[in-house]
C-alpha atoms as a PDB file:
ATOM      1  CA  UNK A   1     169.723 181.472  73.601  1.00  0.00           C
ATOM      2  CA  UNK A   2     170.564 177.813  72.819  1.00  0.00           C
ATOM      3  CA  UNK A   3     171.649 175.955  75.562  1.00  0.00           C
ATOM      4  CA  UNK A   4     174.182 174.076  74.538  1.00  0.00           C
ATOM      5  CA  UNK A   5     175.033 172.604  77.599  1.00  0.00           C
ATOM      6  CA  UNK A   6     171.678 170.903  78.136  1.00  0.00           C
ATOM      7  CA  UNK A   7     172.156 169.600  73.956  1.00  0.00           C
ATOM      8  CA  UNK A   8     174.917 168.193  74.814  1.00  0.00           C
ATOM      9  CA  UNK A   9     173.633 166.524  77.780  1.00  0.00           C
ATOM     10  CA  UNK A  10     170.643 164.782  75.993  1.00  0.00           C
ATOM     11  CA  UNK A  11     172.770 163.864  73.146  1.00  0.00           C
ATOM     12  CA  UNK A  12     174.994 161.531  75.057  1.00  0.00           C
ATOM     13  CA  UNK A  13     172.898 160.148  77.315  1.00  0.00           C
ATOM     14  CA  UNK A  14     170.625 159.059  73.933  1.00  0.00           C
ATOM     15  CA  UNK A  15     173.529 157.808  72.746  1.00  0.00           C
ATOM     16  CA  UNK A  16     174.579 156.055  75.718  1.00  0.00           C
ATOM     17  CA  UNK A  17     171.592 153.913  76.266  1.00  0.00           C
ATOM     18  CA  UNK A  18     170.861 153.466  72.644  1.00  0.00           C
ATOM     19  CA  UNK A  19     175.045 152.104  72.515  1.00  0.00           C
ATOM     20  CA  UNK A  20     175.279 152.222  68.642  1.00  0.00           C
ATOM     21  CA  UNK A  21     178.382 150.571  69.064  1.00  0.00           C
ATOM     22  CA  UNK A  22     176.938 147.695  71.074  1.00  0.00           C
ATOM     23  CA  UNK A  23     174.746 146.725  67.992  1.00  0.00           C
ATOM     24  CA  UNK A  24     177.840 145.933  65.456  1.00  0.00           C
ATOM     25  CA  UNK A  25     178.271 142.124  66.499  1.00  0.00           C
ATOM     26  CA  UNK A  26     174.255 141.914  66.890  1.00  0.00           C
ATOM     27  CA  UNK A  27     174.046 143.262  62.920  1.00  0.00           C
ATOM     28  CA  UNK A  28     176.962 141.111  61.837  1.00  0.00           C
ATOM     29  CA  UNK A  29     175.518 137.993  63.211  1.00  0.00           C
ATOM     30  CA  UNK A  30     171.824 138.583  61.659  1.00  0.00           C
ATOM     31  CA  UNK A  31     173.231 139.184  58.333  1.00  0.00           C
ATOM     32  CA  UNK A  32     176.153 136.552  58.166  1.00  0.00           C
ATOM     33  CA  UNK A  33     173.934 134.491  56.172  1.00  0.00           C
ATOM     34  CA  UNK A  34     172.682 137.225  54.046  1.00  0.00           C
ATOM     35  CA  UNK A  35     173.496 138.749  50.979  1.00  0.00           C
ATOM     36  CA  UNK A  36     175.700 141.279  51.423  1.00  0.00           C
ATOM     37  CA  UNK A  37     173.437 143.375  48.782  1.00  0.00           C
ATOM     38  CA  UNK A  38     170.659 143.025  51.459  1.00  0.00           C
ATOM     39  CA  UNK A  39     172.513 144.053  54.616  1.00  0.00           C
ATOM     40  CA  UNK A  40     171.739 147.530  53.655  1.00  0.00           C
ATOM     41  CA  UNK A  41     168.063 147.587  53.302  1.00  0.00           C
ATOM     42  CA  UNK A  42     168.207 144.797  56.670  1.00  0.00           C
ATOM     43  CA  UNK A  43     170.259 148.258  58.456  1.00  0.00           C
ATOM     44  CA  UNK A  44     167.408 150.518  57.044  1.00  0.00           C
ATOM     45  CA  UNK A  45     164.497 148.554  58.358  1.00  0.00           C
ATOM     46  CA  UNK A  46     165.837 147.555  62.052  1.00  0.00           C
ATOM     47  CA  UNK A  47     166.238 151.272  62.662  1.00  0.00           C
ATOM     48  CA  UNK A  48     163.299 152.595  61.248  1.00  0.00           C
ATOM     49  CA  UNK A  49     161.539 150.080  63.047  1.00  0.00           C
ATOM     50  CA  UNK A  50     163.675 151.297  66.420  1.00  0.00           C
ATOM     51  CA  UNK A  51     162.582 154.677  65.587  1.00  0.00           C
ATOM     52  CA  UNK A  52     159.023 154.108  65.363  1.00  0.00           C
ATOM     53  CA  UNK A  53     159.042 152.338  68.815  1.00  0.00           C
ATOM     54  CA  UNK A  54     160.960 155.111  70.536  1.00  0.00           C
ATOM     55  CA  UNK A  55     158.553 157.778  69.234  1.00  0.00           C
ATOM     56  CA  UNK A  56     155.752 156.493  69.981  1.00  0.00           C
ATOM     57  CA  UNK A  57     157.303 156.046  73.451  1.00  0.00           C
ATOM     58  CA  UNK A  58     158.489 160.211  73.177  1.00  0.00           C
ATOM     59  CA  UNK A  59     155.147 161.008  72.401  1.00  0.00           C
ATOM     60  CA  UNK A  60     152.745 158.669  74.307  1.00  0.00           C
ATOM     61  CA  UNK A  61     154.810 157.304  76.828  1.00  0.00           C
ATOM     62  CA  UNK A  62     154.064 159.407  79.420  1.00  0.00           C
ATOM     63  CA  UNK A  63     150.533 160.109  78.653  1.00  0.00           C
ATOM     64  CA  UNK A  64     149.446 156.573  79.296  1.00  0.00           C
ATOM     65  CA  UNK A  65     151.494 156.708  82.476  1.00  0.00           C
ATOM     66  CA  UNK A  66     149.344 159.566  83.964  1.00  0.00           C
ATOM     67  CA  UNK A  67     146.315 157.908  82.479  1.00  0.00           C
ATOM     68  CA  UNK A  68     146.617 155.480  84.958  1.00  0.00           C
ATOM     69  CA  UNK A  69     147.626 157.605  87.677  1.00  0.00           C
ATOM     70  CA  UNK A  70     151.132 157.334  88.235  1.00  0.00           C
ATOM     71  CA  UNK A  71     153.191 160.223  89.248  1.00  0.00           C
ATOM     72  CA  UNK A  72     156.053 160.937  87.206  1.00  0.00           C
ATOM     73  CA  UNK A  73     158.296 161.275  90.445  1.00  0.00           C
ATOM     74  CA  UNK A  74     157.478 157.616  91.353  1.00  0.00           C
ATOM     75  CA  UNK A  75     158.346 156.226  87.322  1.00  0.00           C
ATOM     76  CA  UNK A  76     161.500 158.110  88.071  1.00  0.00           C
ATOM     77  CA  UNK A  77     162.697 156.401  90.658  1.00  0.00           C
ATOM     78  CA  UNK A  78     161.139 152.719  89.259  1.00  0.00           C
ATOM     79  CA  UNK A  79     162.759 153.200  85.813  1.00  0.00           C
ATOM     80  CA  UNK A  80     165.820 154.913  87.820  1.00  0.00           C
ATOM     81  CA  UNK A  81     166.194 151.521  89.697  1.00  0.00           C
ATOM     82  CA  UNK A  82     165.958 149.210  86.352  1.00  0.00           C
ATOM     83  CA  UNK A  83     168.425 151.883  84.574  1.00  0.00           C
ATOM     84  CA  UNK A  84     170.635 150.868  87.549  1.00  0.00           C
ATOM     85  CA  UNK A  85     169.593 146.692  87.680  1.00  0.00           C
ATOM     86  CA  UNK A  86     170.657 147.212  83.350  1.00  0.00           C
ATOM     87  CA  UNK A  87     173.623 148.881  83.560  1.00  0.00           C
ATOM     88  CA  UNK A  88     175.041 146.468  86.175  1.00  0.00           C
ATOM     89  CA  UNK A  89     174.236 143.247  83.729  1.00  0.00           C
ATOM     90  CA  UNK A  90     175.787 145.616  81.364  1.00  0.00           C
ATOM     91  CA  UNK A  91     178.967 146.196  83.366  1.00  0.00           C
ATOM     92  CA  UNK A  92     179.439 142.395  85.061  1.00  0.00           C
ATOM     93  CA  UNK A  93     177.073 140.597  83.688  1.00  0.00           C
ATOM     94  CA  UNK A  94     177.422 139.131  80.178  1.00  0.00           C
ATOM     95  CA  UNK A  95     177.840 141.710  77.555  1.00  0.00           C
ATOM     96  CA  UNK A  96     174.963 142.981  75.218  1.00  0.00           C
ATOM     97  CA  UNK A  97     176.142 142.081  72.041  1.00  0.00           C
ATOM     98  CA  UNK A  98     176.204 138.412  73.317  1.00  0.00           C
ATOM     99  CA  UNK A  99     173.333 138.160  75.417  1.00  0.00           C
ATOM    100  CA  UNK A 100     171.300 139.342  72.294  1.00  0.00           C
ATOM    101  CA  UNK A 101     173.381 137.361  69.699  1.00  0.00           C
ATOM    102  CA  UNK A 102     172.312 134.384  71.948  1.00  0.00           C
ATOM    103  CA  UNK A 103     168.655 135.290  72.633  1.00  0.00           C
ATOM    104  CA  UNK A 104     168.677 135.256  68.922  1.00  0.00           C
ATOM    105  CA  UNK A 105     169.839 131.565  68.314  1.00  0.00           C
ATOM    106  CA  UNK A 106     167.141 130.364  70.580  1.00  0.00           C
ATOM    107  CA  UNK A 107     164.625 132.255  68.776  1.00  0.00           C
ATOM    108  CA  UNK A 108     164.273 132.267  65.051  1.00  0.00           C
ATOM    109  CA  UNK A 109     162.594 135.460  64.503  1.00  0.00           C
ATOM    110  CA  UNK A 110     163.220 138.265  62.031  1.00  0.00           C
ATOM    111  CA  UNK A 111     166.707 139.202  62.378  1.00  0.00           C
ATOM    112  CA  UNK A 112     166.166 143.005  61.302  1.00  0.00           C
ATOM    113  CA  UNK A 113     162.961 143.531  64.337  1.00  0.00           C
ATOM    114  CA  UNK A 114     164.658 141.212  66.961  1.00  0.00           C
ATOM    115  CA  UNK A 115     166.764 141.180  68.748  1.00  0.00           C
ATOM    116  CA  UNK A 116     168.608 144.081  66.388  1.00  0.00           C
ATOM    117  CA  UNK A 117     165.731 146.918  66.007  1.00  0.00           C
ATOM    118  CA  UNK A 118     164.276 145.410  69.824  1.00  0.00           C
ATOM    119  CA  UNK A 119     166.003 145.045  72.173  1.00  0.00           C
ATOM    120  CA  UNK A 120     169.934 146.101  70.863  1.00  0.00           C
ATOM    121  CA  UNK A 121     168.737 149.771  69.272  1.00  0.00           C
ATOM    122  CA  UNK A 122     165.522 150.388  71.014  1.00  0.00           C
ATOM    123  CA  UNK A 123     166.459 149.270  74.474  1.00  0.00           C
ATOM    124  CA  UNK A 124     164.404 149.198  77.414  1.00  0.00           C
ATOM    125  CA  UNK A 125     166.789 152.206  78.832  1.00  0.00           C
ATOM    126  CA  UNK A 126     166.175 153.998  75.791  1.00  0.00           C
ATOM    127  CA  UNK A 127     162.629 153.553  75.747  1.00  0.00           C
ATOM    128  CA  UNK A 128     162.258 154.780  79.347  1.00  0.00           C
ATOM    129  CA  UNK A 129     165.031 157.610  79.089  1.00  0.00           C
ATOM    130  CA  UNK A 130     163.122 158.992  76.254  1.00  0.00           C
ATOM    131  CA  UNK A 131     159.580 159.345  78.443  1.00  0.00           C
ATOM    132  CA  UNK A 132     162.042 160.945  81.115  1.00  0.00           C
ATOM    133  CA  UNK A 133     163.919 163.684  78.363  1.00  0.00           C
ATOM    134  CA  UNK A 134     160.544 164.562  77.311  1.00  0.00           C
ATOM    135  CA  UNK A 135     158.219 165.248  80.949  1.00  0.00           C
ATOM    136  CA  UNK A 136     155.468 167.019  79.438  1.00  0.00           C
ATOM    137  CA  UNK A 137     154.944 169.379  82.624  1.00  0.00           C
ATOM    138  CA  UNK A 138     158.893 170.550  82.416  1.00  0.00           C
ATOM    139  CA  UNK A 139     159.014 170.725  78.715  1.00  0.00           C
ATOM    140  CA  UNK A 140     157.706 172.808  76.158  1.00  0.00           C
ATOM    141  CA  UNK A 141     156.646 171.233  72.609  1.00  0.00           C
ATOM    142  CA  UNK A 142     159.258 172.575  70.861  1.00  0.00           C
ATOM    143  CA  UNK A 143     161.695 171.238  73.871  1.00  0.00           C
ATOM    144  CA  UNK A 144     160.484 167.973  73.056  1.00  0.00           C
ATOM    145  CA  UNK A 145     160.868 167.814  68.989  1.00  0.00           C
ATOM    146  CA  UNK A 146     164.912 168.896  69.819  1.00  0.00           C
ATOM    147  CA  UNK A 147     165.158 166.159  71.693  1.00  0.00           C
ATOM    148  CA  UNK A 148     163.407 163.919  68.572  1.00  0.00           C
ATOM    149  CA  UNK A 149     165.934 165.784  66.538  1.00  0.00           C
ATOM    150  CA  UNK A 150     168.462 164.058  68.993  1.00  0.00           C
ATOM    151  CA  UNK A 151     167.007 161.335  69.107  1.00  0.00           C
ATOM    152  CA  UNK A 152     166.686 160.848  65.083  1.00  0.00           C
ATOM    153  CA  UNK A 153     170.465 162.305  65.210  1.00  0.00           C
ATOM    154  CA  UNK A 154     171.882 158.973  67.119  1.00  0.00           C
ATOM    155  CA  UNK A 155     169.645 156.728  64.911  1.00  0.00           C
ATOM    156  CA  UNK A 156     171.171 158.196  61.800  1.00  0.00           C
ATOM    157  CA  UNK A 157     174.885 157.761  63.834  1.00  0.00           C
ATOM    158  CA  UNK A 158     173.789 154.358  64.620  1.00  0.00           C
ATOM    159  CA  UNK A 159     172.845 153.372  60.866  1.00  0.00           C
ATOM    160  CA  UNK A 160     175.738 154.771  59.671  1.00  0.00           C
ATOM    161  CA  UNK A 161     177.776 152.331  61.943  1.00  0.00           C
ATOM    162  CA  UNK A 162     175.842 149.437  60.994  1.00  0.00           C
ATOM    163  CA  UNK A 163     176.262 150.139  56.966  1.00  0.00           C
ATOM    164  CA  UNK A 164     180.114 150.506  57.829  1.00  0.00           C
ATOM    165  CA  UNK A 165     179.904 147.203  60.260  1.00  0.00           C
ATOM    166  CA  UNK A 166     181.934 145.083  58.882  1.00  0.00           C
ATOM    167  CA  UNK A 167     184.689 147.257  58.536  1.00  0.00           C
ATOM    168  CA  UNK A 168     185.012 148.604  61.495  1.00  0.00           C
ATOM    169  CA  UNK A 169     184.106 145.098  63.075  1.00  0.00           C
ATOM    170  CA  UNK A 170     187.616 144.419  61.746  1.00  0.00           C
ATOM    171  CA  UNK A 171     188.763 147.131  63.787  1.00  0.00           C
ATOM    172  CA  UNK A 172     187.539 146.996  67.161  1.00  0.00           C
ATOM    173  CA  UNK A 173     186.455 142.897  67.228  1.00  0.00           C
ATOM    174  CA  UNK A 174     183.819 141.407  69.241  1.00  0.00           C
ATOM    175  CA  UNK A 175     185.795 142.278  72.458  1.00  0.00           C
ATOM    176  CA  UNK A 176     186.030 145.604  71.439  1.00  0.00           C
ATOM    177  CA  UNK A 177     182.587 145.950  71.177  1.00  0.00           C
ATOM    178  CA  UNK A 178     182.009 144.344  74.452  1.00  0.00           C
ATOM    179  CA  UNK A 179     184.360 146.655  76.384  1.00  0.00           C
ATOM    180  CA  UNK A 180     182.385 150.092  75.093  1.00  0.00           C
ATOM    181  CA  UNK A 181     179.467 148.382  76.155  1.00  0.00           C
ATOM    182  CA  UNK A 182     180.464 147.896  79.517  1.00  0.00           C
ATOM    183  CA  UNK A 183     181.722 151.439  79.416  1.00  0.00           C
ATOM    184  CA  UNK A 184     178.474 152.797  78.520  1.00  0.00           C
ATOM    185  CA  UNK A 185     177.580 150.648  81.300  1.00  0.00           C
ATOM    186  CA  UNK A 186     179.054 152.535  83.724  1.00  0.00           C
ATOM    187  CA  UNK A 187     177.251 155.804  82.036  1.00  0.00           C
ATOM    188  CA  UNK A 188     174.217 154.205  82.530  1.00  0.00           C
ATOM    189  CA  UNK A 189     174.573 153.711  86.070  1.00  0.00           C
ATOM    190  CA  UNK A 190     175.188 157.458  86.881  1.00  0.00           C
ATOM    191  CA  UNK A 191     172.210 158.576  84.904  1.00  0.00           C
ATOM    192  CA  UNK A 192     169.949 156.018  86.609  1.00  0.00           C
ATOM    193  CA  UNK A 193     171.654 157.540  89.583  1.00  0.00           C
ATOM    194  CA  UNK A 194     170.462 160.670  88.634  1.00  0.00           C
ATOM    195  CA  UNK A 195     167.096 159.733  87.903  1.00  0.00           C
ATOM    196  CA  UNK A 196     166.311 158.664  91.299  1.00  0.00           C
ATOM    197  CA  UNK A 197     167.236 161.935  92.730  1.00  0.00           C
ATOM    198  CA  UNK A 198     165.619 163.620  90.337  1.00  0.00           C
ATOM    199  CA  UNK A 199     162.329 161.535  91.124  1.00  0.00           C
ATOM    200  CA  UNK A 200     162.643 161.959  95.041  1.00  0.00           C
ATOM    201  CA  UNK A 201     163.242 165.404  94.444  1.00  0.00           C
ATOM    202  CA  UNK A 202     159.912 166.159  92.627  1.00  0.00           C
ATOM    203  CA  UNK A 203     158.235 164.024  95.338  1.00  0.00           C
ATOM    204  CA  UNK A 204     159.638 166.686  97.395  1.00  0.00           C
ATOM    205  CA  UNK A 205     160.813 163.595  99.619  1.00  0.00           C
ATOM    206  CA  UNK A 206     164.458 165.367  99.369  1.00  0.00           C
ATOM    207  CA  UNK A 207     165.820 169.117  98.627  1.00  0.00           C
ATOM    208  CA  UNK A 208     169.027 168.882  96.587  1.00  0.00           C
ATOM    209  CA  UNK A 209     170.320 171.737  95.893  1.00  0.00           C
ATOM    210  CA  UNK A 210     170.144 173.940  92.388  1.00  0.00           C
ATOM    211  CA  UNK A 211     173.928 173.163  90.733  1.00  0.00           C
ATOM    212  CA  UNK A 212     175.735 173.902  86.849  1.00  0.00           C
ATOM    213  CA  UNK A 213     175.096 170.505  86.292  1.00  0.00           C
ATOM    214  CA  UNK A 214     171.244 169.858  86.045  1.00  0.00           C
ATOM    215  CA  UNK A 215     170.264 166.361  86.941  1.00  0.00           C
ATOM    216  CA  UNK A 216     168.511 164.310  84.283  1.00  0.00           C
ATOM    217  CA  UNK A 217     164.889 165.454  85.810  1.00  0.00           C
ATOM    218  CA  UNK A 218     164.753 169.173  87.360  1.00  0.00           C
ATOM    219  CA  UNK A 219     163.714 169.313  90.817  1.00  0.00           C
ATOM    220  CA  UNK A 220     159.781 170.359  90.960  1.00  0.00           C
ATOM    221  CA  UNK A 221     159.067 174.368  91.724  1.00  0.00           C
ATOM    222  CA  UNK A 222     158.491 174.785  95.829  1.00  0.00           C
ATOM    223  CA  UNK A 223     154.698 175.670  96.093  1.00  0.00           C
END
């Protein structure tokens, strides 16, 4: 039986970190001094490029954690913690789109790899909630490739926004843009919430109880 519930779950907390919406003013500044017959093939290769990194990260991520013998409890709580420290620059700090768009006139790299594909689509809360969706000891492999379905799912959202950018850029404005972000902001802080008592919990260091709503790591099995 599919669980819906748990889709549904994964889906929007991909999308939340990822915050396709947060990338709009990032794409519009790269490409205000491009052709507009290139902004297309510029949307194409910042996410592909995001999608590489955050598959590499689904699939390896973890492994080269235990390689070097860390417990996935104690990454929990760490990447819990800078979920948390994120989504608080998120919510009152300055806002993504700008702290990127201005990262970006310091630095004159390639617009399309930085800072849109790293670090506005493949965040550092995306790359760690990806190694967390996909623990290798609580998921099966075909657990896993759902959740790269998902995860290719809010890529394909997210280019779709950025080939309709300027449009709906009209739309919502810069401070539009800026207010979602802060909104998934606040998201961000409950699932980094969440985290951490997920990664106490399989450290056995605290016994929450089993509820509907599954946290975003499932308490280890008692011995």
């Amino acid at each position: 039986m599919v669980d819906w519930q748990g889709l549904i779950r994964e889906f929007i907390i991909l999308f939340v970190v990822i915050d396709p919406v947060g990338s709009l003013p990032v794409f519009l500044y790269v490409t205000a001094h491009v052709p507009r017959r290139l902004h297309a093939r510029l949307a194409i290769r910042a996410v592909l490029v995001a999608a590489i990194v955050l598959m590499v990260f689904l699939a390896g991520g973890q492994i080269l954690m235990e390689s070097i013998g860390m417990r996935l409890g104690s990454f929990q709580i760490a990447g819990g913690i800078i979920l948390f420290l994120f989504a608080l620059t998120m919510i009152f700090g300055e806002s993504k789109p700008e702290s990127e768009i201005g990262q970006a006139e310091r630095d004159h790299l390639d617009g399309a790899v930085f800072p849109l594909a790293m670090p506005s689509i493949a965040s550092p809360g995306a790359m760690l909630a990806v190694v967390i969706l996909t623990d290798n000891h609580r998921n099966s492999i075909a657990d896993q490739a759902v959740t790269a379905g998902l995860l290719l799912l809010v890529l394909a959202f997210t280019l779709g926004l950025l080939l309709l950018a300027t449009k709906l850029h009209k739309l919502i404005g810069r401070t539009g843009a800026s207010i979602i972000s802060r909104v998934m902001g606040i998201i961000l802080a409950t699932v980094a919430v969440d985290s951490v008592v997920g990664g106490l919990t399989s450290l056995n260091l605290i016994d929450v109880p089993a509820a509907a709503d599954a946290p975003l790591v499932a308490p280890a099995p008692e011995k």
